[in-house]
C-alpha atoms as a PDB file:
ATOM      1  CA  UNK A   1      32.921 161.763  67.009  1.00  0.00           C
ATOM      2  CA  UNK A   2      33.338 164.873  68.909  1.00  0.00           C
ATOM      3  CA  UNK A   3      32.670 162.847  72.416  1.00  0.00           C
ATOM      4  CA  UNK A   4      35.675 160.880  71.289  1.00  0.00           C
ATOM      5  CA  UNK A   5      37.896 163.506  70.596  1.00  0.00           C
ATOM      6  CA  UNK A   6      36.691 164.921  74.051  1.00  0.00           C
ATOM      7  CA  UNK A   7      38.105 161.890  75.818  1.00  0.00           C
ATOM      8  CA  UNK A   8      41.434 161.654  74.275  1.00  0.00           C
ATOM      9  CA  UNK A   9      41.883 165.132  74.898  1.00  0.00           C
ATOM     10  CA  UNK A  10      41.931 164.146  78.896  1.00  0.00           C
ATOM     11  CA  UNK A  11      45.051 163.471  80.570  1.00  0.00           C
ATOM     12  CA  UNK A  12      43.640 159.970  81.686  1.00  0.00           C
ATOM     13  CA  UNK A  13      43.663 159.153  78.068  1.00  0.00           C
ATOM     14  CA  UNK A  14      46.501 160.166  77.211  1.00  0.00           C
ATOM     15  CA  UNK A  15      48.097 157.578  80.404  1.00  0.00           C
ATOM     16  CA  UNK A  16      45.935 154.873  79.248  1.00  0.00           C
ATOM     17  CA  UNK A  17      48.096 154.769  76.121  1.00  0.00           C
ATOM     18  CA  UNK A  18      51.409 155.056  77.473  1.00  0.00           C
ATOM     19  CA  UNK A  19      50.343 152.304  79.454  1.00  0.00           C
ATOM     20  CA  UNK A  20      49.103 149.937  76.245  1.00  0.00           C
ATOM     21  CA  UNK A  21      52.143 150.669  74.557  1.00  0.00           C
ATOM     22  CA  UNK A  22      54.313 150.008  77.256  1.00  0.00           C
ATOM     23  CA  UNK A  23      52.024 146.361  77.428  1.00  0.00           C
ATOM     24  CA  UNK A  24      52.870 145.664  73.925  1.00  0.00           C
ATOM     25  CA  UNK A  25      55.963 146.246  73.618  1.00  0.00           C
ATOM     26  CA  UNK A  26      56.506 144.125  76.851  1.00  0.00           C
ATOM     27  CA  UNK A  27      54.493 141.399  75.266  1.00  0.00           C
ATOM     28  CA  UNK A  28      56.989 141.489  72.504  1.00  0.00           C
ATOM     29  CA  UNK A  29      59.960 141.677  74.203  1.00  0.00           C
ATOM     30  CA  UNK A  30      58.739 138.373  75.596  1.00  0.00           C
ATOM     31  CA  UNK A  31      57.904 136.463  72.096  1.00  0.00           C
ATOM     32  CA  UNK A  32      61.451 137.496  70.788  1.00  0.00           C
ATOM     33  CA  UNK A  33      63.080 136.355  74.096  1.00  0.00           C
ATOM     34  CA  UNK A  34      61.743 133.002  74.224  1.00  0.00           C
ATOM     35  CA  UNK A  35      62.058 132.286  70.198  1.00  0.00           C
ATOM     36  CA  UNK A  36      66.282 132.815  71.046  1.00  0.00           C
ATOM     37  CA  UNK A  37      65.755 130.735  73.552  1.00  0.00           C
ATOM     38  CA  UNK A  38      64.431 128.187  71.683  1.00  0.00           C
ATOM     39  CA  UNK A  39      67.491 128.296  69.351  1.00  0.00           C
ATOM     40  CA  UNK A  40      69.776 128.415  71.216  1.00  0.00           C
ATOM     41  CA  UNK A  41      70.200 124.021  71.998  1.00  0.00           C
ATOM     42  CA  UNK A  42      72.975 122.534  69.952  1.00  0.00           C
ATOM     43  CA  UNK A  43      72.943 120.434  66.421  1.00  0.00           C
ATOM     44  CA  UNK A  44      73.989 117.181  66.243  1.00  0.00           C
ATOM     45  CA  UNK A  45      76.494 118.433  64.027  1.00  0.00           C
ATOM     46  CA  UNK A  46      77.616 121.051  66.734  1.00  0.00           C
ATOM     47  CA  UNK A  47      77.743 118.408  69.178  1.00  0.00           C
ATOM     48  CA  UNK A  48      79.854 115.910  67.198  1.00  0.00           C
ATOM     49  CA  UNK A  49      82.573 119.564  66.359  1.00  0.00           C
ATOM     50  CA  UNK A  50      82.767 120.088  69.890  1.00  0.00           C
ATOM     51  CA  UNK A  51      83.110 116.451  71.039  1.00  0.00           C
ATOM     52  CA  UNK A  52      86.242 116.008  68.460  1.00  0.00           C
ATOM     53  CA  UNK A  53      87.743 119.357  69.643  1.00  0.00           C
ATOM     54  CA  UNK A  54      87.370 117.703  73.633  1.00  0.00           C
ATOM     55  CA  UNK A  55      89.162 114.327  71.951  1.00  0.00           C
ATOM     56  CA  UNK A  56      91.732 115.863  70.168  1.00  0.00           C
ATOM     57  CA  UNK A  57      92.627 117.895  73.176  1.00  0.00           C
ATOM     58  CA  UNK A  58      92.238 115.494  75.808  1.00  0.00           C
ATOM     59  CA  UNK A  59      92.273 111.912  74.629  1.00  0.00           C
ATOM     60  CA  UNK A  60      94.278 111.452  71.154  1.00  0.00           C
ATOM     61  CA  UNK A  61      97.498 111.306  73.408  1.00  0.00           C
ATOM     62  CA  UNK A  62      96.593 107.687  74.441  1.00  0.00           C
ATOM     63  CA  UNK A  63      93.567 106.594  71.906  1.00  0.00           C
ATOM     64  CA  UNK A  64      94.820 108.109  68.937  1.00  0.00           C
ATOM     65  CA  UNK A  65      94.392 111.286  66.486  1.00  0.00           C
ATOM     66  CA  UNK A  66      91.871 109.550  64.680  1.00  0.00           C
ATOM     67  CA  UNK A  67      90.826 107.106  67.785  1.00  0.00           C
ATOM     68  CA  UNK A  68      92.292 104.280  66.186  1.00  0.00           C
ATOM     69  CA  UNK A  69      94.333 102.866  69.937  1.00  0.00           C
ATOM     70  CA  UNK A  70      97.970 102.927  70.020  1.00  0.00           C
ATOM     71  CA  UNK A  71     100.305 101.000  72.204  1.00  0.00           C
ATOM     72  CA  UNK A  72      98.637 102.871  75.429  1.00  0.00           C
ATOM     73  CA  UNK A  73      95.622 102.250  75.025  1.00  0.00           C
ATOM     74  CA  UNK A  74      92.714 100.391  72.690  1.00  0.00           C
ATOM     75  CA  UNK A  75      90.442 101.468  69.652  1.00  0.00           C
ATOM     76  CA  UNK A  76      87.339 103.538  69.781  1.00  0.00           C
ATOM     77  CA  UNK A  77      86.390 102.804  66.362  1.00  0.00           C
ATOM     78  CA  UNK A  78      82.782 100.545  66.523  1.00  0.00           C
ATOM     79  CA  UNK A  79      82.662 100.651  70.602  1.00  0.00           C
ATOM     80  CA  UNK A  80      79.761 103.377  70.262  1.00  0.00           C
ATOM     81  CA  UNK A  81      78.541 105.822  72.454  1.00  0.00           C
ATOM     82  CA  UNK A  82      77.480 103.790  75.181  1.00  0.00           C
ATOM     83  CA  UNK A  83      80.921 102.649  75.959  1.00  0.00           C
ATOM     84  CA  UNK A  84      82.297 106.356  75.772  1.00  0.00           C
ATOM     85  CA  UNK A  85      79.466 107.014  78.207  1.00  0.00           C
ATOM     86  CA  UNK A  86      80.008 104.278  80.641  1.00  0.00           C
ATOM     87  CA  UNK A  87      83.825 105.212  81.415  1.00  0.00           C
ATOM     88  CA  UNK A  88      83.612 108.616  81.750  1.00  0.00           C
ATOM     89  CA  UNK A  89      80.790 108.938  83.446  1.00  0.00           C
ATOM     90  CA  UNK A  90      81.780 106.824  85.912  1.00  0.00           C
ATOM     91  CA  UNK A  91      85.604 108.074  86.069  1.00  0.00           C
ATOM     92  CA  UNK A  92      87.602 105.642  84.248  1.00  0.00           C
ATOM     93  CA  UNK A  93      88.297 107.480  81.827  1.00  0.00           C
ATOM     94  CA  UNK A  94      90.590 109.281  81.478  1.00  0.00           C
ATOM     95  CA  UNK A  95      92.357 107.118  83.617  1.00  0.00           C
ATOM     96  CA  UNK A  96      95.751 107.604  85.506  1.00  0.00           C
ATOM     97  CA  UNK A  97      98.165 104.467  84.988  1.00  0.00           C
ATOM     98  CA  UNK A  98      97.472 101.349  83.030  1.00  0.00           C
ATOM     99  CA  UNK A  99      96.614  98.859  85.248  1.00  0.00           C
ATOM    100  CA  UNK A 100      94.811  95.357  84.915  1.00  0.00           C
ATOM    101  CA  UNK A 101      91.097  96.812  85.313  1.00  0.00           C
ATOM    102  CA  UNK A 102      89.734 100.888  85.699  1.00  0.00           C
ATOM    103  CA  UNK A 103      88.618 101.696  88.802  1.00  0.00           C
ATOM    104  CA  UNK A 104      85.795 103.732  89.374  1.00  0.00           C
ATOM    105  CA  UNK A 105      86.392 107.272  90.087  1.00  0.00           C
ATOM    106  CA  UNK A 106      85.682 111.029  90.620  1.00  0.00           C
ATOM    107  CA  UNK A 107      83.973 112.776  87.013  1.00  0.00           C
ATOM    108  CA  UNK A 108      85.892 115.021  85.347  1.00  0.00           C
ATOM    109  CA  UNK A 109      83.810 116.351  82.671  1.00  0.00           C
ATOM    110  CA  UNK A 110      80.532 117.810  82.550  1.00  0.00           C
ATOM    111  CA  UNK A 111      77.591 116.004  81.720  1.00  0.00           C
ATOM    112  CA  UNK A 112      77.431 116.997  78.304  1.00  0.00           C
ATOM    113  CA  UNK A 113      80.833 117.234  77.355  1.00  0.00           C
ATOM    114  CA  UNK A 114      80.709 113.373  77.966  1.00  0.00           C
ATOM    115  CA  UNK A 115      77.612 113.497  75.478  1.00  0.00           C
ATOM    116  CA  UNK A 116      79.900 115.397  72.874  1.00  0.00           C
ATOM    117  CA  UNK A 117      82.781 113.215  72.616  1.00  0.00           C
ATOM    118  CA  UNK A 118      80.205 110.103  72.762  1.00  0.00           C
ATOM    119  CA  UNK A 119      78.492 111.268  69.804  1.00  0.00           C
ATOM    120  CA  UNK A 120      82.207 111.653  67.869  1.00  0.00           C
ATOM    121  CA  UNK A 121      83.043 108.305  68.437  1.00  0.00           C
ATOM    122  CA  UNK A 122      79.766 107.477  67.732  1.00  0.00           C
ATOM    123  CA  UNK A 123      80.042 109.115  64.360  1.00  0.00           C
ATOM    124  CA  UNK A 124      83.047 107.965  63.189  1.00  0.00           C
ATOM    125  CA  UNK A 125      82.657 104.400  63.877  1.00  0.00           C
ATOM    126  CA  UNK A 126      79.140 103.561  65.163  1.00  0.00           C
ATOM    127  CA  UNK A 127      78.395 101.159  67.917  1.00  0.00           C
ATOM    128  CA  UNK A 128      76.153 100.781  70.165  1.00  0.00           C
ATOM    129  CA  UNK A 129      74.143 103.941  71.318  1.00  0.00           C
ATOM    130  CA  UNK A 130      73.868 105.773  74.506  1.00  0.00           C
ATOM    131  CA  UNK A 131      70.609 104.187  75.902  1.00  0.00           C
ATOM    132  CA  UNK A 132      67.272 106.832  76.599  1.00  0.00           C
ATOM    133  CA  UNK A 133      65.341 107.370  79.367  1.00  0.00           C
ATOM    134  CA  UNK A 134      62.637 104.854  78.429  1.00  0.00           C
ATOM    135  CA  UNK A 135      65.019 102.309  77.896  1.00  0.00           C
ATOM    136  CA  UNK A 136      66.335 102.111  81.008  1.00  0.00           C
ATOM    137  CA  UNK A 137      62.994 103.171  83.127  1.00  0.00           C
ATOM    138  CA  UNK A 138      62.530 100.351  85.883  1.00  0.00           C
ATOM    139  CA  UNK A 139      58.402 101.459  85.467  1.00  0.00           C
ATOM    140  CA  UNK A 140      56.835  98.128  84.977  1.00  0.00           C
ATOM    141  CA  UNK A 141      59.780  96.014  85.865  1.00  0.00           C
ATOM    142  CA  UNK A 142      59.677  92.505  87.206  1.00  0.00           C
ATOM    143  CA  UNK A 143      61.748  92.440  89.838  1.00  0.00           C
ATOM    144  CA  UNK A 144      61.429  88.675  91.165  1.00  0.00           C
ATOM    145  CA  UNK A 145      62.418  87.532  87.335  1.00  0.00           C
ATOM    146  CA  UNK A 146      65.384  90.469  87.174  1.00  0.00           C
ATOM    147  CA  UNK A 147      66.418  88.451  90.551  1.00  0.00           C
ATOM    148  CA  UNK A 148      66.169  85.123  88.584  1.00  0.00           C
ATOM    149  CA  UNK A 149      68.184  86.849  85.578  1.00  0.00           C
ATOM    150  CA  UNK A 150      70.796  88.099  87.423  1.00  0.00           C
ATOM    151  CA  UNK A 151      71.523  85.280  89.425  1.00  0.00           C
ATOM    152  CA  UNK A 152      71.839  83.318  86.920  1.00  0.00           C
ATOM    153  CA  UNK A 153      74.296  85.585  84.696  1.00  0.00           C
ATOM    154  CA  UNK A 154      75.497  88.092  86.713  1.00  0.00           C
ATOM    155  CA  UNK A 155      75.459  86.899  90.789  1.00  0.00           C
ATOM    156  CA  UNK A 156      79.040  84.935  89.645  1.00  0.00           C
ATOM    157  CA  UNK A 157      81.698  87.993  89.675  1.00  0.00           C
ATOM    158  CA  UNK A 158      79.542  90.899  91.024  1.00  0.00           C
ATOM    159  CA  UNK A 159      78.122  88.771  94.438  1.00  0.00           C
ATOM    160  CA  UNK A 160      74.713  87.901  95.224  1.00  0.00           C
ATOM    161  CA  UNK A 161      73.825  91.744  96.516  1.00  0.00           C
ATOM    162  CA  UNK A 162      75.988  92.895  93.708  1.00  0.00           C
ATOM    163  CA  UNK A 163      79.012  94.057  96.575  1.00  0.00           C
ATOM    164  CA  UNK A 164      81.607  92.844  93.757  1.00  0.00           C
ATOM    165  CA  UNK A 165      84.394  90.370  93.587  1.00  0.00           C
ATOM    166  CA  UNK A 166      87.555  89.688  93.191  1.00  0.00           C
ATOM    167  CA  UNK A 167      88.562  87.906  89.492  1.00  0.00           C
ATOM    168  CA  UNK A 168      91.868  86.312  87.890  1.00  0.00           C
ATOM    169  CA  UNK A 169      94.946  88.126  86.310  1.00  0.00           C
ATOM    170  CA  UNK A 170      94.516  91.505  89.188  1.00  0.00           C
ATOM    171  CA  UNK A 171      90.816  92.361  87.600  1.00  0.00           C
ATOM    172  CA  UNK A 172      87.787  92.273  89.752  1.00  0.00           C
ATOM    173  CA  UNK A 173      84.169  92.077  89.525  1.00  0.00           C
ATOM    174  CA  UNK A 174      82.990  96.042  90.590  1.00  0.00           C
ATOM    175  CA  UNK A 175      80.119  96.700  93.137  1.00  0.00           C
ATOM    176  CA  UNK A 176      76.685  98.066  91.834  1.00  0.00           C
ATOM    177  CA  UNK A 177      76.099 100.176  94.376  1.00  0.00           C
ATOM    178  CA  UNK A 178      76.936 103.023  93.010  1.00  0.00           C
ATOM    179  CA  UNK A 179      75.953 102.375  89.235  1.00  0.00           C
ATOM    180  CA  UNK A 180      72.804 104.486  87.945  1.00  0.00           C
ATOM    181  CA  UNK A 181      70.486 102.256  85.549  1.00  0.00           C
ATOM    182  CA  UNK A 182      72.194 103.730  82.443  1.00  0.00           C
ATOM    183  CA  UNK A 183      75.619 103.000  83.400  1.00  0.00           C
ATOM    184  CA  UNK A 184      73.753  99.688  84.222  1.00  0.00           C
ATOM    185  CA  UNK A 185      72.844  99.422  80.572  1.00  0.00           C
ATOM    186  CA  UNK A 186      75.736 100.539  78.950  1.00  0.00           C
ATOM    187  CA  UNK A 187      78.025  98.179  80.992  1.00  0.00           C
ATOM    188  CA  UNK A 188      75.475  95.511  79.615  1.00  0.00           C
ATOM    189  CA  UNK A 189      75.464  96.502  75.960  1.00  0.00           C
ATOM    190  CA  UNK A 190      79.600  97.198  75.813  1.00  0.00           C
ATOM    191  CA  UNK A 191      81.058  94.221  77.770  1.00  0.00           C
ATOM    192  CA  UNK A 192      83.831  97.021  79.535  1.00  0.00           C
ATOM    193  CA  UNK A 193      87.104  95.122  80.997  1.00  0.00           C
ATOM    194  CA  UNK A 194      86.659  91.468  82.026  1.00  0.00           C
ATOM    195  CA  UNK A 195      82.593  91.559  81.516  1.00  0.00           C
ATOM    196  CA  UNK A 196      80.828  90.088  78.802  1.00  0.00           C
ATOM    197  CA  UNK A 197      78.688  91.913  76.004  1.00  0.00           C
ATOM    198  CA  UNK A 198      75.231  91.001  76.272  1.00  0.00           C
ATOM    199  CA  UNK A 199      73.352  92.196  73.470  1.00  0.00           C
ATOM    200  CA  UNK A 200      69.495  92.079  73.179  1.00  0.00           C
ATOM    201  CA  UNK A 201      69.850  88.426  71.272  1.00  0.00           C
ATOM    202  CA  UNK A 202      71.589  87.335  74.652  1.00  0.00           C
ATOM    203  CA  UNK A 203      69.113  90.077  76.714  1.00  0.00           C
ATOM    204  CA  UNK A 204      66.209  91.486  75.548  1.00  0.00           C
ATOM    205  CA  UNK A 205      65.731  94.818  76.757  1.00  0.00           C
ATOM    206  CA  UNK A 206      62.775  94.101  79.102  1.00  0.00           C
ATOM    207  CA  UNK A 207      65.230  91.988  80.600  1.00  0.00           C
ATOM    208  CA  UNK A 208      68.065  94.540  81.240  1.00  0.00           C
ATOM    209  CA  UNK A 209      65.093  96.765  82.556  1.00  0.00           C
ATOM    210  CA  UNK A 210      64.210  93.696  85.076  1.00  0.00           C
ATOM    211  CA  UNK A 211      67.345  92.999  86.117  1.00  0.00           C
ATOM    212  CA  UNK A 212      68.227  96.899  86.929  1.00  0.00           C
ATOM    213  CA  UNK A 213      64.926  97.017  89.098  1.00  0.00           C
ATOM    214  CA  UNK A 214      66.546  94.205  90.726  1.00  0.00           C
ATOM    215  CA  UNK A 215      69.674  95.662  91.336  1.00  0.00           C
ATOM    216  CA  UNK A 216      68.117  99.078  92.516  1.00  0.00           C
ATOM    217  CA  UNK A 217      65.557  97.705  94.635  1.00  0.00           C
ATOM    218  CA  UNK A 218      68.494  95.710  96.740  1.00  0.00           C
ATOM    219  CA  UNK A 219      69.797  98.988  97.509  1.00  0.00           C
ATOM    220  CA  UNK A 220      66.909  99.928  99.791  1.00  0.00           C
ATOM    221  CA  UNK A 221      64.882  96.997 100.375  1.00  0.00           C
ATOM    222  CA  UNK A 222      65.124  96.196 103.929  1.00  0.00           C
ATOM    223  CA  UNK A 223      66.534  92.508 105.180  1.00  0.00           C
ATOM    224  CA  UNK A 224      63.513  90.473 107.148  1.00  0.00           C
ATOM    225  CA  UNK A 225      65.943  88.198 108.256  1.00  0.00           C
ATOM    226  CA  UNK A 226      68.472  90.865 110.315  1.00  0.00           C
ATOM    227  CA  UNK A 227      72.239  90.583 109.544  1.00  0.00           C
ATOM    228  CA  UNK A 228      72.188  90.217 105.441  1.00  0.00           C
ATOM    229  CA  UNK A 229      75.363  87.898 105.054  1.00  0.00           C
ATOM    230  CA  UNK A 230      75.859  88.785 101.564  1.00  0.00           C
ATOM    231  CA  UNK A 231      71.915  87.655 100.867  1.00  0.00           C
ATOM    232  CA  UNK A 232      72.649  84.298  99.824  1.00  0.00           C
ATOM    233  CA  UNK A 233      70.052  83.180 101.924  1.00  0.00           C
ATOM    234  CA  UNK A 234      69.453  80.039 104.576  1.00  0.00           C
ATOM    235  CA  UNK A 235      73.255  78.180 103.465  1.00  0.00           C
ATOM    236  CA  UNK A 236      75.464  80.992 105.110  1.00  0.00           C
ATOM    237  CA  UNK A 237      73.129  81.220 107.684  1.00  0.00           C
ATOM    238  CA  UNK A 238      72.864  77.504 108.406  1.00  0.00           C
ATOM    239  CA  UNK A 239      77.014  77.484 108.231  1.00  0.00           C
ATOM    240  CA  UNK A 240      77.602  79.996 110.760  1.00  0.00           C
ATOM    241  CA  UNK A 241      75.027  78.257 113.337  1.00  0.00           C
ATOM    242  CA  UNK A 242      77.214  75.249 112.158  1.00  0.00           C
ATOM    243  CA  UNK A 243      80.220  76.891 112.715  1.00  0.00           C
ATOM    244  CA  UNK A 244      79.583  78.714 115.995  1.00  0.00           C
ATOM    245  CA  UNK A 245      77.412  75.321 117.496  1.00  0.00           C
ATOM    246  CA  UNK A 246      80.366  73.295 116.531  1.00  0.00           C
ATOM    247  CA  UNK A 247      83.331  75.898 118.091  1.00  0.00           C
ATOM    248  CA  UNK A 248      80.393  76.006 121.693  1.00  0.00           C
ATOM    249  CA  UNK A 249      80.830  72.292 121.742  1.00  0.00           C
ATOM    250  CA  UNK A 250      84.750  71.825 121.517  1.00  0.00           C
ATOM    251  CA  UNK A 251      85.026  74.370 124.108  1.00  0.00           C
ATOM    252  CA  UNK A 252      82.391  72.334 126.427  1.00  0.00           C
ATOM    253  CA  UNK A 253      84.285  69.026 125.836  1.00  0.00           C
ATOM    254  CA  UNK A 254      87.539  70.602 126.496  1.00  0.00           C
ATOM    255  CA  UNK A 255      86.590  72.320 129.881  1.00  0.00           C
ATOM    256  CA  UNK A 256      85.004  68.747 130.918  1.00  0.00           C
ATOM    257  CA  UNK A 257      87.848  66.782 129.994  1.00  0.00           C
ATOM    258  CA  UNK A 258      90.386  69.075 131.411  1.00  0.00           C
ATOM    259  CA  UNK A 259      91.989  67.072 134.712  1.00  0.00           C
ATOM    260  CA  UNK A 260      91.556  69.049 137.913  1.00  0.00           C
ATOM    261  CA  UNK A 261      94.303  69.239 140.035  1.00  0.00           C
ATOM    262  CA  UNK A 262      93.294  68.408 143.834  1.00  0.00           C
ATOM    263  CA  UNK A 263      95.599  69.771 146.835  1.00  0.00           C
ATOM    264  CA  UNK A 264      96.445  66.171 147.306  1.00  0.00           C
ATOM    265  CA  UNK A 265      98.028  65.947 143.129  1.00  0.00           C
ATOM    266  CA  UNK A 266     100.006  69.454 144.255  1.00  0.00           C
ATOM    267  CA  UNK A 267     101.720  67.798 147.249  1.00  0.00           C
ATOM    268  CA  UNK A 268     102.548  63.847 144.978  1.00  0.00           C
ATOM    269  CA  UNK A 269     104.056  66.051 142.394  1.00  0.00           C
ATOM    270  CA  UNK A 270     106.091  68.305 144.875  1.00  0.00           C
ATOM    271  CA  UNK A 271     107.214  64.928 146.850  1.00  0.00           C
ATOM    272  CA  UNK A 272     108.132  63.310 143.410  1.00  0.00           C
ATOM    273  CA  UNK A 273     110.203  66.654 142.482  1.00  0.00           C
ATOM    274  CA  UNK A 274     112.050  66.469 145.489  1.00  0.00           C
ATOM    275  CA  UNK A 275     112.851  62.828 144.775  1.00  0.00           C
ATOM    276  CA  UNK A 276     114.395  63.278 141.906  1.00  0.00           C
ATOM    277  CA  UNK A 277     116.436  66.091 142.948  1.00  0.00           C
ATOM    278  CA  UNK A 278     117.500  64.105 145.477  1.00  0.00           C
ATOM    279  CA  UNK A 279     118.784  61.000 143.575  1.00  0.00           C
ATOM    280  CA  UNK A 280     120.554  63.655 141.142  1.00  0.00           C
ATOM    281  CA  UNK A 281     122.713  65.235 143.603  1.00  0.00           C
ATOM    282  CA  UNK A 282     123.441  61.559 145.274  1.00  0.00           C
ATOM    283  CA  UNK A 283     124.288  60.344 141.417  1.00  0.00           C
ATOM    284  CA  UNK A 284     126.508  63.425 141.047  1.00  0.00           C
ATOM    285  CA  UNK A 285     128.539  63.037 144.762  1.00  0.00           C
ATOM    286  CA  UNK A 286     128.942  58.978 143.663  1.00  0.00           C
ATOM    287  CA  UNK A 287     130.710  60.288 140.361  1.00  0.00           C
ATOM    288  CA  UNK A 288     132.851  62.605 142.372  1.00  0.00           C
ATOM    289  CA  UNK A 289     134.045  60.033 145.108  1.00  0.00           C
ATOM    290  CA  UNK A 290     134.892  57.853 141.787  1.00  0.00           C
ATOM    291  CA  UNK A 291     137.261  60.415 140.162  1.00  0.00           C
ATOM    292  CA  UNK A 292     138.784  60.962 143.740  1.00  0.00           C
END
């Protein structure tokens, strides 16, 4: 006992502890810090308050107090999240004049304002939901039959390498080029403008996931064959060697079938002009003697 109290009566000692105590409390510090910052994410509850605040302010002039559409613009009751998500993530809404179809555009909210009004609509109505990160994951995907599915219901108003289209009535097919795989999705689950809904009865959701590997894979996959020409394959190439063979040819025939005029022509047709100029002016001076 007395070597103890020896020891702590040191200076060293007396460091050591300043030192332990300035370790715990650091240590601390540290467990209160992170357990705010743990705390500190959202409810759903919040999220849905703020996202009706954002609407009330910024999109009840057109949709509606209540979202229920007016004369300006459509319902939002039963469209769902993934609808809210699709237009204003990809800046169609809000939009700037009512026109036949939204075109796509610069953001202007932040990523999870979007989020917050998508859950309000999504609570007052439901719908269909914003899709996650699994759901949408290309991991896995078969990209030959996603080629196959999107040929078959898609290649008709988007184009072949999804470039876009034009449609009837001023709307148009957009391109994909731009599109992430969950704007992908929700375009597929919400059917916006002149595109049809296709729900998992009409698409599973391996399916969606297929064709968006597709669609993404176009983007960067290199063309064996050169110049793309929209990717439709051997018929545009065969019709523009038709084309272009066919144009070559005329050309040819019309360069051998053009008459080449010898020095020998030149002088007959000179002699010929001169012939009849001469039997006008003779036919001219017999009309004058007449009248004399």
């Amino acid at each position: 006992m007395g070597w103890i109290n020896a020891r702590r009566r040191r200076p060293v000692a007396g460091y050591a502890a300043l030192l332990l105590g300035l370790v715990v409390i650091g240590l601390l510090y540290g467990a209160l810090t992170r357990t705010g910052a743990q705390a500190a994410p959202t409810t759903a509850q919040e999220d849905i308050a703020n996202g009706q605040a954002l609407f009330e302010a910024t999109c009840s002039s057109c949709h509606g107090l209540d979202a229920q559409g007016t004369d300006q613009a459509p319902s939002l009751i039963g469209t769902g999240a993934a609808s809210v998500y699709f237009q204003m993530s990809t800046g169609r809404m809000p939009a700037k004049e009512v026109g036949a179809e939204n075109v796509r555009g610069p953001v202007r909210y932040t990523q999870q304002e979007i989020l917050d009004i998508a859950a309000y609509i999504q609570s007052i109505g439901g719908g269909p939901p914003i899709p996650t990160a699994e759901q949408v994951s290309t991991a896995g995907a078969n990209t030959a039959l996603g080629s196959q599915l999107f040929m078959a219901n898609c290649a008709q108003c988007h184009g072949f390498a999804g470039d876009g289209g034009a449609l009837t009535y001023g709307k148009f097919a957009p391109s994909l080029t731009l599109a992430t795989p969950t704007q992908i999705y929700t375009a597929m689950l919400t059917g916006p403008e002149a595109m049809p809904v296709f729900s998992d009865g009409a698409l599973t959701p391996q399916a969606k996931r297929d064709i968006i590997a597709y669609i993404t894979q176009t983007r960067t996959e290199p063309n064996p064959g050169g110049l793309s020409l929209g990717r439709i394959g051997p018929v545009t190439e065969g019709l523009v060697v038709f084309l272009g063979g066919m144009g070559v040819l005329v050309l040819i025939a019309m360069w051998l079938t053009a008459k080449r005029r010898e020095p020998w022509d030149v002088a007959q047709e000179e002699n010929a002009r001169e012939a009849r100029t001469a039997e006008t002016t003779s036919g001219t001076s017999r009309t004058s003697g007449t009248e004399h």
